[in-house]
N, C-alpha and C. Protein backbone atom coordinates (compact mmCIF):
# COMPACT_ATOMS: atom_id res chain seq x y z
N UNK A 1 -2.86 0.04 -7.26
CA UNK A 1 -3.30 -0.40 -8.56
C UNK A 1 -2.94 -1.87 -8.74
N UNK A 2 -4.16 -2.95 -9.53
CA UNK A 2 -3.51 -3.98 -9.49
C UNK A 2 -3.23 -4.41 -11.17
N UNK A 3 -2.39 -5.09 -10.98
CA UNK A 3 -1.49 -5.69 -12.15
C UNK A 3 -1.65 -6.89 -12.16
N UNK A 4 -1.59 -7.90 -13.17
CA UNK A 4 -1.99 -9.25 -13.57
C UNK A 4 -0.82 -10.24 -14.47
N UNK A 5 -1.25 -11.14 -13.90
CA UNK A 5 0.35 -12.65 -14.38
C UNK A 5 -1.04 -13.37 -14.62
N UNK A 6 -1.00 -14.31 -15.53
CA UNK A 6 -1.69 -15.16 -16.49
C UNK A 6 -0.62 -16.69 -16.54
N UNK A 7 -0.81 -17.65 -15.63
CA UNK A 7 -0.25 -18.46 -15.04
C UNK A 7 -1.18 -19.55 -16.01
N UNK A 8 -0.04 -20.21 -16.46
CA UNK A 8 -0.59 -21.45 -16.88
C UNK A 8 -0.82 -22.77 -15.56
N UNK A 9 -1.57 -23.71 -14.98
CA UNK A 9 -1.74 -23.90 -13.96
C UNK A 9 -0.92 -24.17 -13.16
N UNK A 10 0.24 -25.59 -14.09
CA UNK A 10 1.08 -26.13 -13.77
C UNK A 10 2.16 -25.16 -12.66
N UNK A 11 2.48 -23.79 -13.57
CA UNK A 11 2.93 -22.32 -12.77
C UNK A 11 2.40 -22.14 -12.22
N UNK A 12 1.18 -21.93 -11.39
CA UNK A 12 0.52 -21.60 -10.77
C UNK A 12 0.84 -22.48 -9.35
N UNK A 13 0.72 -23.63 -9.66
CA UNK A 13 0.82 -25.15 -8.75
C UNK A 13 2.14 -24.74 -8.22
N UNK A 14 2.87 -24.63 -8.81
CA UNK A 14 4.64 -24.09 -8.03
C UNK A 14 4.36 -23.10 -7.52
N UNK A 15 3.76 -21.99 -7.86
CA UNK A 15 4.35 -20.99 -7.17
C UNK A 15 3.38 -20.97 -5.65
N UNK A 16 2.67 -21.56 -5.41
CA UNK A 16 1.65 -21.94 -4.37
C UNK A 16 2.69 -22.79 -3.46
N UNK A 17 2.88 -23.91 -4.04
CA UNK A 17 3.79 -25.05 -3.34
C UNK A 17 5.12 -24.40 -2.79
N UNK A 18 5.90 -23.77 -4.01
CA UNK A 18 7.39 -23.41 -3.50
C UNK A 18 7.27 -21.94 -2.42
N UNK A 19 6.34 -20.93 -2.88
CA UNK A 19 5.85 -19.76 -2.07
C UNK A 19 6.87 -18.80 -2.99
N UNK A 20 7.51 -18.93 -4.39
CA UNK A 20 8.42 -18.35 -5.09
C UNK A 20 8.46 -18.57 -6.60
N UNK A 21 8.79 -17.85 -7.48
CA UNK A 21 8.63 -18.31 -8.62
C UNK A 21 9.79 -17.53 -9.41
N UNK A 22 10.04 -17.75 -10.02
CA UNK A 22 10.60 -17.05 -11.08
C UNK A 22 10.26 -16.22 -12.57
N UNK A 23 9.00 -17.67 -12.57
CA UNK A 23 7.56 -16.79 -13.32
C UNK A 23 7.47 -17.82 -14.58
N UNK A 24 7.04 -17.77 -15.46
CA UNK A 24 6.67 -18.69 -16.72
C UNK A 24 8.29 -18.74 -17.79
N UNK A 25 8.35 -19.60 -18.23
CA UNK A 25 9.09 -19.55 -19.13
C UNK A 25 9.78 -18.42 -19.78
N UNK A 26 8.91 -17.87 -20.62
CA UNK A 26 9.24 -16.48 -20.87
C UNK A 26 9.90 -15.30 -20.18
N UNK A 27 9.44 -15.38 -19.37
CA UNK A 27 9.61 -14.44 -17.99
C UNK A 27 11.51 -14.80 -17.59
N UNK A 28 11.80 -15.92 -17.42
CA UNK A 28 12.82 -16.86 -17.62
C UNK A 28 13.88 -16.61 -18.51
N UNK A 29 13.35 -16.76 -19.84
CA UNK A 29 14.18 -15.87 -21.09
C UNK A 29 14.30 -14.77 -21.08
N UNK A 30 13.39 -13.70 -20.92
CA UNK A 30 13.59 -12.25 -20.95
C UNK A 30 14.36 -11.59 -19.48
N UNK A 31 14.61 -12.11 -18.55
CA UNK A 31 14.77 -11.80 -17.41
C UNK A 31 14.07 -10.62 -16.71
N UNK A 32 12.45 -10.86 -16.26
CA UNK A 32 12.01 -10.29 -15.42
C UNK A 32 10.64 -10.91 -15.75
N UNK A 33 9.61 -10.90 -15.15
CA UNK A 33 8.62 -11.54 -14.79
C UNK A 33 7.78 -10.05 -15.52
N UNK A 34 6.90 -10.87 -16.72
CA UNK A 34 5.73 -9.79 -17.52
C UNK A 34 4.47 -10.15 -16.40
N UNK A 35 3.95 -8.41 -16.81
CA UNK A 35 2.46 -8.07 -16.06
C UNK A 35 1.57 -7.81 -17.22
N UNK A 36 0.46 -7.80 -17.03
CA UNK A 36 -0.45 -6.67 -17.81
C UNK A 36 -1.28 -5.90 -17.01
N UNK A 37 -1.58 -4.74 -17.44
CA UNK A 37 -2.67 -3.45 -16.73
C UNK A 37 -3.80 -4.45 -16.85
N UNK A 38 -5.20 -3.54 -16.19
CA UNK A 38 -6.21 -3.75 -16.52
C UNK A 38 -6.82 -3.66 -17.94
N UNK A 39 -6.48 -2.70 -17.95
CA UNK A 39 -6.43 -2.50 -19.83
C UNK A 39 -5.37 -3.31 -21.12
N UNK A 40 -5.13 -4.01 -20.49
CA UNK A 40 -3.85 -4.99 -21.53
C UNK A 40 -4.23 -6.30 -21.41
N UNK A 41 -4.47 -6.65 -20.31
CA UNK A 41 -4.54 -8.27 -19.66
C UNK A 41 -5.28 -9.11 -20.74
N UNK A 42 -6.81 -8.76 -21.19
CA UNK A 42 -7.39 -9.33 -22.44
C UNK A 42 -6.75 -9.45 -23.96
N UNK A 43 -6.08 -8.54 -24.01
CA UNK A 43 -5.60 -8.64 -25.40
C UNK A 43 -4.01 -9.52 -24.98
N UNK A 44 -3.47 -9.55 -24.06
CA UNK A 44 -2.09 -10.62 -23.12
C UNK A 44 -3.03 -11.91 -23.16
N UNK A 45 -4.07 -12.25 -23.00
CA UNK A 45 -4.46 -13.33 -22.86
C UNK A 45 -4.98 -13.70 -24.68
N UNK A 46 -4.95 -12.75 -25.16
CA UNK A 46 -6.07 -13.15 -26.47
C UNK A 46 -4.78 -13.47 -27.63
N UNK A 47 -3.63 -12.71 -27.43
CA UNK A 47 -2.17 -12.80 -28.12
C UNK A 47 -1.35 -14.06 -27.85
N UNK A 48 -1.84 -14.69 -26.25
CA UNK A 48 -0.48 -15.83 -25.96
C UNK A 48 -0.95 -16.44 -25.45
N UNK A 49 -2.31 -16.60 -25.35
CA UNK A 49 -2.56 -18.02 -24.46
C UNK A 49 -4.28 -18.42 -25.04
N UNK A 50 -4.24 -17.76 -26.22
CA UNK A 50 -5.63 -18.15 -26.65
C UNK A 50 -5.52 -19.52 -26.99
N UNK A 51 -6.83 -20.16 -26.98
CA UNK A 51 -7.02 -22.00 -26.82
C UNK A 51 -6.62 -22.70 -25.69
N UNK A 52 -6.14 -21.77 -24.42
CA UNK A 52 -5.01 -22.55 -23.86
C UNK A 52 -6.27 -22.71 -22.45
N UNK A 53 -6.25 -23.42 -21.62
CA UNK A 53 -7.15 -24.11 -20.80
C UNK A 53 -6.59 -24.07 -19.91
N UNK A 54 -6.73 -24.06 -18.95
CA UNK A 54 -6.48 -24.34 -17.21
C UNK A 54 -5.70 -23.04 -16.98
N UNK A 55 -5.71 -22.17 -16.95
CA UNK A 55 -5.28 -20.83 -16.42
C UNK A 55 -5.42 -20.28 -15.35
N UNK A 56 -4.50 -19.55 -14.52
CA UNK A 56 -5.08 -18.69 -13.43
C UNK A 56 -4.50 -17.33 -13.61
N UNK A 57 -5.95 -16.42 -13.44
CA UNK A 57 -5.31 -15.13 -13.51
C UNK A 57 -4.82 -14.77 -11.83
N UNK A 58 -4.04 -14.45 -12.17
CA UNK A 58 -3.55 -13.82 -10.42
C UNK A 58 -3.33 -12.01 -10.57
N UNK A 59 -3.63 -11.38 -9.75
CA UNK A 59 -3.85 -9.99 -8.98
C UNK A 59 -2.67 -9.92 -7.95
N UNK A 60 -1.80 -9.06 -8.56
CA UNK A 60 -1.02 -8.12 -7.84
C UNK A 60 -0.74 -6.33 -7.83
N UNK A 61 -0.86 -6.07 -6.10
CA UNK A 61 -0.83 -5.09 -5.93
C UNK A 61 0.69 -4.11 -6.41
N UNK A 62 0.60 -3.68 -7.18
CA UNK A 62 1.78 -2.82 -7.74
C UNK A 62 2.50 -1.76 -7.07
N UNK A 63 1.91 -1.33 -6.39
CA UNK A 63 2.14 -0.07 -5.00
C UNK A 63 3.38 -0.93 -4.11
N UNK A 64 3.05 -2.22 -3.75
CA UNK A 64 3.63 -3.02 -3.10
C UNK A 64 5.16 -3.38 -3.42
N UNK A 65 5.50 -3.12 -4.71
CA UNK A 65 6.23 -4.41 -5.52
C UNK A 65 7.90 -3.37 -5.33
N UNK A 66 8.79 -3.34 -5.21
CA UNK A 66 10.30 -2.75 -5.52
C UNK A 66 10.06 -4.07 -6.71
N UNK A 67 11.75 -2.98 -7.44
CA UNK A 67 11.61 -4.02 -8.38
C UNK A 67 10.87 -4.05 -9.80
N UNK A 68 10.08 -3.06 -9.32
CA UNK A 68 8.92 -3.36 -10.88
C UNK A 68 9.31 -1.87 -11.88
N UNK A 69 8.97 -2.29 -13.07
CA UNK A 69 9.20 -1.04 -13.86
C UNK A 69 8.21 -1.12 -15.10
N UNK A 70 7.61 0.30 -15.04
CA UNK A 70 6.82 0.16 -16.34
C UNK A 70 7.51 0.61 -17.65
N UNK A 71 7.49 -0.42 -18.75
CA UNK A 71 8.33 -0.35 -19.90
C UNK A 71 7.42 -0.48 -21.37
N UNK A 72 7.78 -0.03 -22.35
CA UNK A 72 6.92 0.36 -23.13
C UNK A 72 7.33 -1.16 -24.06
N UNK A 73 6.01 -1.73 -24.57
CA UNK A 73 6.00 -3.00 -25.05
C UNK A 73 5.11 -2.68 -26.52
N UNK A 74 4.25 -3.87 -26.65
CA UNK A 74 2.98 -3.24 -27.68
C UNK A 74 2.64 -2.62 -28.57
N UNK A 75 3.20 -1.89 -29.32
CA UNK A 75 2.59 -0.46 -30.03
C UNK A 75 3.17 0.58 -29.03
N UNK A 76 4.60 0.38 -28.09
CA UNK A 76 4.73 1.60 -27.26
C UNK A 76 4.08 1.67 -26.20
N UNK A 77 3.14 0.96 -25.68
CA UNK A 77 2.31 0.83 -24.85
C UNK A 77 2.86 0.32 -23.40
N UNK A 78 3.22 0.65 -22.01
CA UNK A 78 3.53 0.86 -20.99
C UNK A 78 2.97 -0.51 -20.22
N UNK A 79 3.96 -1.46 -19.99
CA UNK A 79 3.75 -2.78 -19.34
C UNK A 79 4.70 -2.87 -18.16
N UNK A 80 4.11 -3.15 -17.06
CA UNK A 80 4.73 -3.69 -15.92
C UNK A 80 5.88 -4.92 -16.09
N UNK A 81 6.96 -4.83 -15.57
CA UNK A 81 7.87 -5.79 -15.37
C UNK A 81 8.20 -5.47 -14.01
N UNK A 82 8.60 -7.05 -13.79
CA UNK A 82 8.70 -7.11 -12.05
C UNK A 82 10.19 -7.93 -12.32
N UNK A 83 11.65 -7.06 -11.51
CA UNK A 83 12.65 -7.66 -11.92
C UNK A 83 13.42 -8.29 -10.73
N UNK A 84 12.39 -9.39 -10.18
CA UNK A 84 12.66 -9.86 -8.96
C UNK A 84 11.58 -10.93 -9.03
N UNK A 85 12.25 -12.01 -7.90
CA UNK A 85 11.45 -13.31 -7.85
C UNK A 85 9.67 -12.93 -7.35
N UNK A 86 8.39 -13.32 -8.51
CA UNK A 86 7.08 -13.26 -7.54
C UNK A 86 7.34 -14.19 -5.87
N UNK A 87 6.45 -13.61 -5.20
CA UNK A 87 6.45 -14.21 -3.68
C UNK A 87 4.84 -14.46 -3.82
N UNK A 88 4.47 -15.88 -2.98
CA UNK A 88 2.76 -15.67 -2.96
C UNK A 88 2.75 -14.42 -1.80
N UNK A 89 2.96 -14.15 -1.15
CA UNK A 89 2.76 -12.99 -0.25
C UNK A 89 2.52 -11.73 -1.13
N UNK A 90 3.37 -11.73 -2.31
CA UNK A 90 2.78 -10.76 -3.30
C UNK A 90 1.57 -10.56 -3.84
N UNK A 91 0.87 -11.61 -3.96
CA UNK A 91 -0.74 -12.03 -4.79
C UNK A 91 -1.55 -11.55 -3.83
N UNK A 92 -2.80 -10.88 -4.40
CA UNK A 92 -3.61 -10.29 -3.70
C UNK A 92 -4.42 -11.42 -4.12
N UNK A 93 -4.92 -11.69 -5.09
CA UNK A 93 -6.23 -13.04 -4.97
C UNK A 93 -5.62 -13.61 -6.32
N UNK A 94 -6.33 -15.14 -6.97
CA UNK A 94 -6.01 -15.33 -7.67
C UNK A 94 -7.36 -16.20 -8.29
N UNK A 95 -7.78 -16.55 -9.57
CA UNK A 95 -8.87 -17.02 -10.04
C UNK A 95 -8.80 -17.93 -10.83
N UNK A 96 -9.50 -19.29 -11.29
CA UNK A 96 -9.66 -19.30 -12.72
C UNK A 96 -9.38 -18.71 -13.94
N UNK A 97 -9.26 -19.05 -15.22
CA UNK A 97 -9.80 -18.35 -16.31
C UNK A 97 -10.04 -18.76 -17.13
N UNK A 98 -11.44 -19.10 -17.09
CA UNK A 98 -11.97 -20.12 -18.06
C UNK A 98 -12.02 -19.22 -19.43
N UNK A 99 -12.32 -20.49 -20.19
CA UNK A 99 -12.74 -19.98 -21.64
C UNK A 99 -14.39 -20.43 -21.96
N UNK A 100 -14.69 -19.30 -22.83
CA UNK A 100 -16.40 -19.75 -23.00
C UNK A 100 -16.30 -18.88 -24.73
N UNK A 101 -16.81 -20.42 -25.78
CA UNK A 101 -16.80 -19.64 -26.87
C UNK A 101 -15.30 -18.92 -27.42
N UNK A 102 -14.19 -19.92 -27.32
CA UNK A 102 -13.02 -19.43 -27.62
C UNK A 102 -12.48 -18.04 -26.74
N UNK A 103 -13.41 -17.27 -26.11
CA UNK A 103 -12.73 -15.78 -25.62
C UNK A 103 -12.09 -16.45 -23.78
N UNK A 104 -11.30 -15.70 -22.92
CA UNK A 104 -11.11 -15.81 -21.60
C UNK A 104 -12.25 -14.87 -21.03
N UNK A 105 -12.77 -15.26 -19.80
CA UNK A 105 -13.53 -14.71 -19.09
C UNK A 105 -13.51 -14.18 -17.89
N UNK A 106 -13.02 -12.72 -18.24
CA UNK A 106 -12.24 -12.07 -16.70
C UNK A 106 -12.93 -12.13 -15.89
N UNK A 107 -14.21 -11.38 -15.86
CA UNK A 107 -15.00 -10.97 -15.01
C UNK A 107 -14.57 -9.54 -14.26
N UNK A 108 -14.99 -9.41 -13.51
CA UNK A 108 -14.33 -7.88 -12.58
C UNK A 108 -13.29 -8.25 -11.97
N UNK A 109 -11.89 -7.30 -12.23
CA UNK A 109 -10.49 -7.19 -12.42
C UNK A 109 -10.14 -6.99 -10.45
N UNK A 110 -11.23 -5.75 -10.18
CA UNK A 110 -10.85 -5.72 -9.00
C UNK A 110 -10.49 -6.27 -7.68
C-alpha cells in the first residue's frame, strides 16, 4: 500500500541531495515524520499547504517501512507515522503538485 509526504520543494531538494531526511519542520516538532492514505492526502494538502506552490508529492511503499505506525489523527481517523529517518531508497516515485484554480492536482495516486 502506498502512503504519501507532501514536500515543500526546498525538502524535497535535501532529501534527494542528502539521500536522508528527517522530514519537514513539523515532522521535526512532533517527532516522527506525517503520511497521508490515499484517502487523506487531498484534504493534508487542502488543510496545510493550500496556496502553497512548488510541491512534491512523493509515494511510499508502507509494506516496506519498520518504524511506521498507524495513529488516529483527524476526527479519529488512522494516519501513518514513520518514526525513523525517510531514506530516498524509501520513495517509490515522486511528482509535482501543481495547483490549477486554487485546488492540488493529484492525478492517479498509484
Amino acid at each position: 500500500m502506498l502512503i504519501y509526504k507532501i514536500f515543500r520543494d526546498a525538502e524535497w531538494a535535501h532529501l534527494a541531495d542528502a539521500g536522508v531526511t528527517k522530514g519537514a519542520p513539523i515532522d521535526l516538532a512532533d517527532g516522527y515524520i506525517h503520511f497521508s492514505s490515499a484517502q487523506t492526502v487531498e484534504k493534508t494538502a487542502a488543510l496545510y499547504f493550500a496556496d502553497i506552490k512548488d510541491l512534491v508529492l512523493v509515494a511510499v511503499e508502507a509494506d516496506n517501512l519498520d518504524a511506521l505506525k498507524w495513529e488516529p489523527s483527524r476526527g479519529g481517523e488512522l494516519f501513518p507515522h514513520l518514526f525513523r529517518d525517510l531514506t530516498l531508497a524509501d520513495v517509490v516515485w515522486s511528482r509535482p503538485l501543481p495547483i490549477v484554480n486554487g485546488v492540488h492536482q493529484f492525478g492517479d495516486l498509484a
